[in-house]
Protein backbone atom coordinates (compact mmCIF):
# COMPACT_ATOMS: atom_id res chain seq x y z
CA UNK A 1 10.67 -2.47 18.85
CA UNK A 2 11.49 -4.41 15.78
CA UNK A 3 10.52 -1.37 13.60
CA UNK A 4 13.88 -0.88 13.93
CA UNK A 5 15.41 -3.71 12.17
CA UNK A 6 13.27 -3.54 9.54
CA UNK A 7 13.57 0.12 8.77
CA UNK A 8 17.18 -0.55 8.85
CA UNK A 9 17.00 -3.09 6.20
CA UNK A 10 14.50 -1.01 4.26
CA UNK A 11 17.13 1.47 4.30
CA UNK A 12 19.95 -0.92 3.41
CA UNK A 13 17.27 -2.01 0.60
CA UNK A 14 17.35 1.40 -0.76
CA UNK A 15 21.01 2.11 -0.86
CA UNK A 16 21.01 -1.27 -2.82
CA UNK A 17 19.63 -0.24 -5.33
CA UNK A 18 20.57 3.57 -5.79
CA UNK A 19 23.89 3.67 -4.85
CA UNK A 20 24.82 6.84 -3.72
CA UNK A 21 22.30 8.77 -5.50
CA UNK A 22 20.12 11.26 -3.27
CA UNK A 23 17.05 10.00 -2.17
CA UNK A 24 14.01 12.49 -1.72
CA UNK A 25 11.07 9.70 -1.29
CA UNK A 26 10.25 6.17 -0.44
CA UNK A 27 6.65 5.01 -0.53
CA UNK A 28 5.81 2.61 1.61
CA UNK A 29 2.50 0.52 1.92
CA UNK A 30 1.77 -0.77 5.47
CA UNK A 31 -1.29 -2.65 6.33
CA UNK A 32 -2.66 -2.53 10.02
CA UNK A 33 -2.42 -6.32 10.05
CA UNK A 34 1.54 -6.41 9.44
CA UNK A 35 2.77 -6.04 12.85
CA UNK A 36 4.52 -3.04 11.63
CA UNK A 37 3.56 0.51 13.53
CA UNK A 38 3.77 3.32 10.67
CA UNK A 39 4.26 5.44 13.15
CA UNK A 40 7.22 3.74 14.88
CA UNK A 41 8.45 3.40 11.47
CA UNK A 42 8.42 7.09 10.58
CA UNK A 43 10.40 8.23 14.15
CA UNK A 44 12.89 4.96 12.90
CA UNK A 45 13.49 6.28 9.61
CA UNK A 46 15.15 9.51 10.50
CA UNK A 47 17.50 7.61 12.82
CA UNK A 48 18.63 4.81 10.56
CA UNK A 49 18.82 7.44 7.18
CA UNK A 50 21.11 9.88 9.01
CA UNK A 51 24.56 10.09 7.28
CA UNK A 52 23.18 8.10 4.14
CA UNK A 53 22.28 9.45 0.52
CA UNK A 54 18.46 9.18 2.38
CA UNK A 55 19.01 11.99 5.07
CA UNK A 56 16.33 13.89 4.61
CA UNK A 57 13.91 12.01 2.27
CA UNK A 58 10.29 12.24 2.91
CA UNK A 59 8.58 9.21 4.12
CA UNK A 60 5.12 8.75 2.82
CA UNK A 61 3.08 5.51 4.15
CA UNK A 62 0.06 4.28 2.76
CA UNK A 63 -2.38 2.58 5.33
CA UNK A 64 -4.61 0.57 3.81
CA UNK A 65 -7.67 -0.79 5.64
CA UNK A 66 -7.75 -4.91 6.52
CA UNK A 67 -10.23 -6.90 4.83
CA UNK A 68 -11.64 -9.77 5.25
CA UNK A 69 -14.78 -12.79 4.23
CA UNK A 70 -16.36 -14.91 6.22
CA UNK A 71 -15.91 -18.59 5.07
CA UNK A 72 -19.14 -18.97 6.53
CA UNK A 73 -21.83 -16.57 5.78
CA UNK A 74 -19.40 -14.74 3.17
CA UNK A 75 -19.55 -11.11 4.68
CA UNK A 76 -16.92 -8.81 3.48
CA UNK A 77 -15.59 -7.10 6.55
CA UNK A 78 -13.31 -4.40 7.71
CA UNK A 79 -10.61 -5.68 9.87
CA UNK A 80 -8.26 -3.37 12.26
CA UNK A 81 -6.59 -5.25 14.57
CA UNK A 82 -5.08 -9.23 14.42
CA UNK A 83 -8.35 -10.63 16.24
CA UNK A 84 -10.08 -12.79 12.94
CA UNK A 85 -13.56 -12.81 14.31
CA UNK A 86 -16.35 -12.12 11.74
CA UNK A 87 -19.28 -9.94 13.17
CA UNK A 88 -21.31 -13.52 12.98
CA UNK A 89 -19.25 -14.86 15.00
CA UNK A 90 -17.21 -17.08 12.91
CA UNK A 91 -13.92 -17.34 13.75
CA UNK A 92 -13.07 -19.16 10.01
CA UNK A 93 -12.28 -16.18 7.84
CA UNK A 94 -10.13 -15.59 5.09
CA UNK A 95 -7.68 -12.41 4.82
CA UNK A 96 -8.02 -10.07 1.84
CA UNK A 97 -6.02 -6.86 2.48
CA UNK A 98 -4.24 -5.68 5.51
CA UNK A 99 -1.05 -7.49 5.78
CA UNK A 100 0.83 -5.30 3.58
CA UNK A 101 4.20 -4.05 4.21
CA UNK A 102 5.74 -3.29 0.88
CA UNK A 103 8.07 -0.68 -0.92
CA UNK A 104 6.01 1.00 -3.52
CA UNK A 105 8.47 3.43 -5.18
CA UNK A 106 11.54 5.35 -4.38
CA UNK A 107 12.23 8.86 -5.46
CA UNK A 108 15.76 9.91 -6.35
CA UNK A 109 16.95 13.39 -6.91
């Protein structure tokens, strides 16, 4: 479960950069093409924040939807899982949104 290491470091992130302010919020964006589990992510954070200014913070993930084109007959399509395969068939698409895994904001008290 790498969730773990990287909610670690998302948490060693925060502390970065606030110190030992309290933290109430971080906003994350994950996209369903990241690798990352939200999910596994959310059961991490309350682990790894224990004993840190971030016990207790809320944390709110966005999950945006993959998108994709088709090189070839230029459909836009929705993508939710790592398998690039247009509905045409087409195996030569290009990525749009999905691969996300960014730290949008961070509430402090």
């Amino acid at each position: 479960m790498h969730e773990l290491s990287i909610t670690q470091s998302l948490v060693d992130a925060v502390l970065e950069r606030t110190g030992e302010r309290t933290v109430t919020g971080v906003n994350l964006r994950i996209g369903p093409l990241s690798g990352v589990l939200p999910d596994a992510m959310r059961f991490c954070f309350d682990i790894v924040s224990a004993d840190t200014p971030l016990a207790g913070a809320q944390l709110k993930i966005d999950e945006p939807r993959g998108l994709a084109r088709c090189r070839n007959c230029r459909t836009e399509f929705e993508l939710n899982d790592p398998i690039l395969l247009c509905p045409c068939g087409s195996a030569d698409v290009e990525v749009l949104s999905g691969r996300e895994l960014m730290v949008m904001s961070v509430e402090v008290a």
